[in-house]
Protein backbone atom coordinates (compact mmCIF):
# COMPACT_ATOMS: atom_id res chain seq x y z
CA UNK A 1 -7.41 35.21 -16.17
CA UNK A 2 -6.78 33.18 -18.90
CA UNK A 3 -3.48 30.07 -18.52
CA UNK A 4 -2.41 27.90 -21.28
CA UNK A 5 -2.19 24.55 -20.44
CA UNK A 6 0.19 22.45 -22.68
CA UNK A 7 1.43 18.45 -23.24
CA UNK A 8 4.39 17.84 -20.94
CA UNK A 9 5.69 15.55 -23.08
CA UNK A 10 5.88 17.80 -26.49
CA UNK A 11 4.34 21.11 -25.44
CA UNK A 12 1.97 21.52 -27.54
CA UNK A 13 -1.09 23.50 -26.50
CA UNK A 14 -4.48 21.60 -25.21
CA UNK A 15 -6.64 24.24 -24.14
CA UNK A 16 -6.63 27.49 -22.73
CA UNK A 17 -8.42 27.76 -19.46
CA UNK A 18 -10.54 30.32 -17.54
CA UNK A 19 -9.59 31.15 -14.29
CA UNK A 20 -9.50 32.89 -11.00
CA UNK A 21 -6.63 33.67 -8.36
CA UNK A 22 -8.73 31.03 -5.83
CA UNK A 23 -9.08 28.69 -8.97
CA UNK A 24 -7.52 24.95 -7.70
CA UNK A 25 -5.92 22.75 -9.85
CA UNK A 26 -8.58 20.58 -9.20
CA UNK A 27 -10.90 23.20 -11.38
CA UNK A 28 -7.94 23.02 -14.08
CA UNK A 29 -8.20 19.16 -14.36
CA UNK A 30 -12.04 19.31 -15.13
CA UNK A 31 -11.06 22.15 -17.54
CA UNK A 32 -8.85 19.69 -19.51
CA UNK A 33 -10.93 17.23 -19.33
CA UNK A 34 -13.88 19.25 -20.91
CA UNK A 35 -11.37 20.29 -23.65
CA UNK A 36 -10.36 15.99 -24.00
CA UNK A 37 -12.15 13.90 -22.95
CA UNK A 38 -9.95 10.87 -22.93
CA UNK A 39 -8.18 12.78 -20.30
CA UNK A 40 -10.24 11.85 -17.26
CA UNK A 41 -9.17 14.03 -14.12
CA UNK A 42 -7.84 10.88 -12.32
CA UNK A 43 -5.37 10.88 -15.63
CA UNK A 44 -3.77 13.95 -14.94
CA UNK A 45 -0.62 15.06 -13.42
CA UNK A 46 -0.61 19.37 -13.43
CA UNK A 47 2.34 20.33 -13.28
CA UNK A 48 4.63 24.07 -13.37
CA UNK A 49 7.03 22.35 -15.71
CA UNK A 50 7.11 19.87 -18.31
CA UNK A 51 9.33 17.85 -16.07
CA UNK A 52 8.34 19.36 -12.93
CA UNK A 53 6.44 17.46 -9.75
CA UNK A 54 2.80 17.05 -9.58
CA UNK A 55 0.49 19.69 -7.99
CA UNK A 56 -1.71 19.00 -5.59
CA UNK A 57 -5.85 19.25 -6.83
CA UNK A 58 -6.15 21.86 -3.41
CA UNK A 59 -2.89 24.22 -4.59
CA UNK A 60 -4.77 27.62 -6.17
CA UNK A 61 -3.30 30.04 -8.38
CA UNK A 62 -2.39 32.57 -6.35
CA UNK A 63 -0.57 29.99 -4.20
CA UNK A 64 1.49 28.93 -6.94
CA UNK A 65 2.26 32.54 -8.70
CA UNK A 66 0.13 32.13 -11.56
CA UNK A 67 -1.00 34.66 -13.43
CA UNK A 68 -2.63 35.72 -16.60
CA UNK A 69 -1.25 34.12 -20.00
CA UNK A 70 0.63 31.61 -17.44
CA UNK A 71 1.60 28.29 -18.73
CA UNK A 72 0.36 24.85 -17.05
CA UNK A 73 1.63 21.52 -18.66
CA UNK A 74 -0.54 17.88 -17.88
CA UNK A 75 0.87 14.90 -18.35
CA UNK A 76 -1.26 11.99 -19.19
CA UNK A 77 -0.98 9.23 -16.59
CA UNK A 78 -2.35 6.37 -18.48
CA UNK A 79 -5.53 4.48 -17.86
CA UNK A 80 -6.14 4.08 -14.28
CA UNK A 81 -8.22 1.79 -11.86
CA UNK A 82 -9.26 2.38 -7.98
CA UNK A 83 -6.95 1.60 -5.05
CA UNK A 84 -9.96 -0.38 -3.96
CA UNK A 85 -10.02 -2.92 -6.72
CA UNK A 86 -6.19 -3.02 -6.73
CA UNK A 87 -5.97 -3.68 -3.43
CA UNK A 88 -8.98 -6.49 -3.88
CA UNK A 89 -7.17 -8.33 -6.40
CA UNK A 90 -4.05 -8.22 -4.85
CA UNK A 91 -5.71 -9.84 -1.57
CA UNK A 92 -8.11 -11.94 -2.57
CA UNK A 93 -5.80 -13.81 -5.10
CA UNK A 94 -3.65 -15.18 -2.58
CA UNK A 95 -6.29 -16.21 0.11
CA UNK A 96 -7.78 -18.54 -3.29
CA UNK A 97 -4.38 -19.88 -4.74
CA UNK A 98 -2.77 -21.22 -1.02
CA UNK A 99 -5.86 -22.20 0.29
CA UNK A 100 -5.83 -24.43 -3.15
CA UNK A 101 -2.63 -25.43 -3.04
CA UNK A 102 -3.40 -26.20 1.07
CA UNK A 103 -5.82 -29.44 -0.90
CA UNK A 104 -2.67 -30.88 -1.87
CA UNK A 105 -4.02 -30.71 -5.69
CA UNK A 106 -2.71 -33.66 -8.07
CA UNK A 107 -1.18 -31.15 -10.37
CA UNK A 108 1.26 -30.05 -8.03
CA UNK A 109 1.76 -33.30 -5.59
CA UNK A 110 0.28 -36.33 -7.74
CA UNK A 111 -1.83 -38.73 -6.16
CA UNK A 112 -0.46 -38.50 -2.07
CA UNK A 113 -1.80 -39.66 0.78
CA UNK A 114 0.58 -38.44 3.29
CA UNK A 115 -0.99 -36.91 6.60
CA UNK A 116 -1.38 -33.64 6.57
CA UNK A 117 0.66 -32.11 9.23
CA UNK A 118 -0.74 -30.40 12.17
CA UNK A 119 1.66 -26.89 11.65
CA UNK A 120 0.34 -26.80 8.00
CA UNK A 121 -2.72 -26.11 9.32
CA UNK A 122 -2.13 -23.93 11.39
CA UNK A 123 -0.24 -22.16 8.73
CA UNK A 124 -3.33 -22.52 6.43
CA UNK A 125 -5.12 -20.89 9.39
CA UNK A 126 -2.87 -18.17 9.98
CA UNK A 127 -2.21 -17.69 6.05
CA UNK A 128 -6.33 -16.83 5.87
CA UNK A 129 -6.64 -14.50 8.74
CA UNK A 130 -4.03 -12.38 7.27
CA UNK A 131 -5.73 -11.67 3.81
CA UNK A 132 -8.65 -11.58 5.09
CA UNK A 133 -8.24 -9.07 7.49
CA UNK A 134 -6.73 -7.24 4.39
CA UNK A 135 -9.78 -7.53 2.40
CA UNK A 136 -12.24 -6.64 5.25
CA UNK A 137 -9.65 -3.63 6.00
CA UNK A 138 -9.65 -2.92 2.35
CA UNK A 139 -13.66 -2.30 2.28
CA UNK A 140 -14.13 -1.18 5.52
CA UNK A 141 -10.85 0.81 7.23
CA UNK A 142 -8.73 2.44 4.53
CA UNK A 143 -9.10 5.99 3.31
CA UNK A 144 -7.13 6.49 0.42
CA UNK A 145 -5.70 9.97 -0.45
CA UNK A 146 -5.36 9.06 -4.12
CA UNK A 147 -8.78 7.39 -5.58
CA UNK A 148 -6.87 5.52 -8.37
CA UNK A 149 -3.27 4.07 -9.53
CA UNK A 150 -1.69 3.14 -12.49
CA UNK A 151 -3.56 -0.01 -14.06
CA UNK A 152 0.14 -1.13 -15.36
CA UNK A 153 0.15 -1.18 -11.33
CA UNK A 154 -2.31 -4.01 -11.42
CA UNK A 155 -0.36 -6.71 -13.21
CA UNK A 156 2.84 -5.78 -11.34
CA UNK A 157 1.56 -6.26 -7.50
CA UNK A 158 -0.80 -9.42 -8.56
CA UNK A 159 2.49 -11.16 -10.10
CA UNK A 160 4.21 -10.55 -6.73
CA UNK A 161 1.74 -11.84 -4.24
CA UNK A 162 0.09 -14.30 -6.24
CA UNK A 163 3.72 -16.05 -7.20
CA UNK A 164 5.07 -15.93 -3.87
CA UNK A 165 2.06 -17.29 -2.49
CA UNK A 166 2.36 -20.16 -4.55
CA UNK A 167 6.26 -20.53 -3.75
CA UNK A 168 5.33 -20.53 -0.04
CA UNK A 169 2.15 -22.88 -0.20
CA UNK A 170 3.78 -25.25 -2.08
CA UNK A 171 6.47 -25.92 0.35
CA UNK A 172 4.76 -25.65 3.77
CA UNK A 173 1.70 -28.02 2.41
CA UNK A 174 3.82 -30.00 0.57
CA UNK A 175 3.35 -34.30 1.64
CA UNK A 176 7.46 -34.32 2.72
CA UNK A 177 7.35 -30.96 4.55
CA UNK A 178 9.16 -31.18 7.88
CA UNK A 179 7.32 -28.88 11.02
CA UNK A 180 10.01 -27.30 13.85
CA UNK A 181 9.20 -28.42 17.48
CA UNK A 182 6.30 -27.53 18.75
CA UNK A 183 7.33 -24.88 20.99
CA UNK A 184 8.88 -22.94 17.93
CA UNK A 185 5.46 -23.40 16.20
CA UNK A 186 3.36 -21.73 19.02
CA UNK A 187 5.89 -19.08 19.96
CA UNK A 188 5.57 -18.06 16.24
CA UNK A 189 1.78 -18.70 16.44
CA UNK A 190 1.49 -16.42 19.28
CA UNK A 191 3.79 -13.30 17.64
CA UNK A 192 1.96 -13.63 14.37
CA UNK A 193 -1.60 -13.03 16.08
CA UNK A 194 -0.19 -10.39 18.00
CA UNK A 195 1.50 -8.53 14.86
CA UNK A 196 -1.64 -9.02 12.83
CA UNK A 197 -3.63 -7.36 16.14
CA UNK A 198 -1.16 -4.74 16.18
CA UNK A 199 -1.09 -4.10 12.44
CA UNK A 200 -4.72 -3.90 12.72
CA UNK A 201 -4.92 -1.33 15.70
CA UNK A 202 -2.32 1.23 13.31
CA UNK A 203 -4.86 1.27 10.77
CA UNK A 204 -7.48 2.39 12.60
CA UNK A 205 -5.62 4.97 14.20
CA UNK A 206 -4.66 5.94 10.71
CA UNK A 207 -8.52 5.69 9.77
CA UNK A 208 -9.09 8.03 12.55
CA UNK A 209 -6.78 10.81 11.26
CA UNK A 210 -8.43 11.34 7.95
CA UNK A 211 -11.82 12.60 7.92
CA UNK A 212 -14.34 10.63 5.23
CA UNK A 213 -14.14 12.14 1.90
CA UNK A 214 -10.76 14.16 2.65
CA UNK A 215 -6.93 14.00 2.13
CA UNK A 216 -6.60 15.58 5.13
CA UNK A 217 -2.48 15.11 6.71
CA UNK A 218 -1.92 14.81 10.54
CA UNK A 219 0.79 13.63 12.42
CA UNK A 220 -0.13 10.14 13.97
CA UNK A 221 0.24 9.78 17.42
CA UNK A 222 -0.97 6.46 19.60
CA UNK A 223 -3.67 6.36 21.13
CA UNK A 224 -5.40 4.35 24.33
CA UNK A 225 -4.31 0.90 22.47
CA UNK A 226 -1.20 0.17 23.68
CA UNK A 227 -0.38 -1.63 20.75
CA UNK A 228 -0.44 2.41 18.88
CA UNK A 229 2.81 2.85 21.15
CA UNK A 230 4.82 2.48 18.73
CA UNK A 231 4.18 5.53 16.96
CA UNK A 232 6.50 6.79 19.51
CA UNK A 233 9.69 4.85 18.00
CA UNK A 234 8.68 4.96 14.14
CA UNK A 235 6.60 6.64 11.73
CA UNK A 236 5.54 3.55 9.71
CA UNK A 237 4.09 0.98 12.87
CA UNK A 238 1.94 -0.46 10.59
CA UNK A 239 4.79 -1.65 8.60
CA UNK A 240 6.58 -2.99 11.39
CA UNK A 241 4.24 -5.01 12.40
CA UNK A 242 3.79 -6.33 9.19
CA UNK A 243 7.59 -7.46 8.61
CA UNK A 244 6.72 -8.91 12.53
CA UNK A 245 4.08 -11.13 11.08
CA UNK A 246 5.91 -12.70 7.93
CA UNK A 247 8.98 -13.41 10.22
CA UNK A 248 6.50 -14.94 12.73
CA UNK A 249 4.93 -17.24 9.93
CA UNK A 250 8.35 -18.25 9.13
CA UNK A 251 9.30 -19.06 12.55
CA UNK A 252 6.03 -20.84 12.93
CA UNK A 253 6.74 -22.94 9.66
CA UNK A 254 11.24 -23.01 9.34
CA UNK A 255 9.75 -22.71 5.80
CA UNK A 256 12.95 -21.02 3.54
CA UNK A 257 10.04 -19.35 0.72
CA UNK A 258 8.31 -17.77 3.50
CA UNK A 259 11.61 -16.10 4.89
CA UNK A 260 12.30 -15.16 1.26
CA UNK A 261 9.32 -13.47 0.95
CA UNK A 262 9.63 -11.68 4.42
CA UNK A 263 12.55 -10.06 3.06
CA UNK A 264 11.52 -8.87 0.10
CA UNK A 265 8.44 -7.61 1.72
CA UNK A 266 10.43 -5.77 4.28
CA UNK A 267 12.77 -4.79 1.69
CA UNK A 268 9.51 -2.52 -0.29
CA UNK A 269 7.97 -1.78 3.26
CA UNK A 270 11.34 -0.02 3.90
CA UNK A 271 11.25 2.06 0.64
CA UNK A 272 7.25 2.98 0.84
CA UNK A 273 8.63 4.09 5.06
CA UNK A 274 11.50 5.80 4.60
CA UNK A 275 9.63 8.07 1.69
CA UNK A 276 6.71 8.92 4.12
CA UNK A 277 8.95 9.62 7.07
CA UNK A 278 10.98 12.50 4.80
CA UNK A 279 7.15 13.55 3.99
CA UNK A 280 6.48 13.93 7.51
CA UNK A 281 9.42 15.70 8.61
CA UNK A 282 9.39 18.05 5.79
CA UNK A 283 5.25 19.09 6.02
CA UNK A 284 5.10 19.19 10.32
CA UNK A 285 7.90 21.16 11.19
CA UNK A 286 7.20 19.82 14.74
CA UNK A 287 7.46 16.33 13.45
CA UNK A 288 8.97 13.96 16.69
CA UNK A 289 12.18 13.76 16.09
CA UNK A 290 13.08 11.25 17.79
CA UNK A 291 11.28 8.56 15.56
CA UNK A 292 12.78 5.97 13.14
CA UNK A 293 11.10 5.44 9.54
CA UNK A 294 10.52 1.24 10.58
CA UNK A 295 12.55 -0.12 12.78
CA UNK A 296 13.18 1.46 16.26
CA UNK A 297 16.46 2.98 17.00
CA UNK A 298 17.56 1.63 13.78
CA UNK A 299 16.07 2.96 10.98
């Protein structure tokens, strides 16, 4: 069967593509992309409608009622660039600019000689083991559904971690910075390593759920960890124990930045969870119903 496939944003006609009932849209997007070749499948957003929702590359045509001298519109996503690299740059920028700032450089401080204080340090310490758990997780752990993102996406996310990393390093390494007793500092030392260790169990359990080289969907459930228990109370742990770790680090430092940027972290965490709980309850129809999107019993 032959289906038009047209601009979503004027629709005009691209190309006209041959296909079969068990044709995917996946088959459509190299079809395109033969016909233009700026339009590089990871560009493309198929859609029913000019305005309509993106199709998934597994959805065939019979699925989707299509038949001969149907109509198919793409929409051109703009240039794109891997999760991977995204995620790299994101990381790896903040790990360089505290651990900088942590030298007490002149062109922030001037010429100090103040002692270094023993929680900065530790801050410094805990500051690295988080990004760089995110980088090794980055290469070695995550699967991602989606093999690129916006490169617009690039600029956005580096501005946010990279300037709050500087807003928070230059306060907690700064030569007047104050520490909290030091029973505050080692009760938050203690909850940070055990959110990062918990964060880090939900991503392999995650890992674990999706096959290599598939998008395949389950519902996650915890495992023998015990720190995967709280899958039972929320669909997002991972998030949870993320937000657990930035309140931790501000615990462990009294540092205002850090709090600041613990609540607008949690403040996108909750966004990213609440939309991937309503995906889970509306693709597993036996979805627990009992769990929260982030925080349990709460929301």
């Amino acid at each position: 069967m032959e289906v038009e496939v047209l601009f979503a944003h004027n629709s005009k006609l691209l190309t006209k593509c041959q296909l079969q009932p068990n044709s995917t849209v996946a088959e459509v997007k190299r079809q395109v992309y033969s016909a233009r070749k700026a339009l590089n499948v990871d560009r493309q957003a198929i859609r029913l409608a000019d305005k309509g929702k993106a199709l998934k590359d597994s959805e065939t045509m019979q699925s989707l009622g299509i038949r001969d001298g149907s109509k198919l519109y793409v929409k051109d996503l703009g240039p794109q660039i891997s999760w991977t690299t995204v995620f790299l740059a994101e990381y790896a920028g903040p790990l360089i600019v505290y651990l900088w700032i942590y030298q007490r450089p002149w062109l922030f401080y001037g010429d100090t000689r103040a002692p270094v204080h023993q929680t900065a340090h530790i801050a410094a310490a805990c500051w690295t083991l988080h990004y760089a758990k995110r980088l090794l997780e980055t290469i070695f752990v995550h699967r991602f559904s989606h093999a690129t993102m916006p490169l617009r996406n690039l600029f956005k996310n580096c501005a946010y971690y990279w300037g709050f990393t500087a807003y928070v390093a230059y306060h907690v390494n700064h030569p007047l910075f104050t520490s909290p007793c030091t029973m505050q500092v080692y009760a938050g030392l203690a909850a940070f390593l055990i959110s990062e260790l918990g964060n880090f169990s939900i991503h392999m359990n995650l890992r674990n759920l999706r096959p290599p080289g598939t998008s395949v969907r389950k519902i996650p459930r915890p495992d023998a960890n015990p720190l995967t228990a709280l899958f039972n109370f929320v669909s997002c742990p991972n998030y949870t124990y993320e937000v657990l770790s930035w309140l931790s680090f501000s615990v462990l430092t009294q540092c205002l930045p850090a709090l600041l940027f613990t609540a607008a972290g949690m403040y996108q965490m909750t966004m990213w969870a609440l939309g991937k709980h309503r995906n889970y309850r509306k693709e597993f129809k036996d979805y627990p119903r009992q769990r929260k999107a982030i925080l349990p019993f709460v929301l």
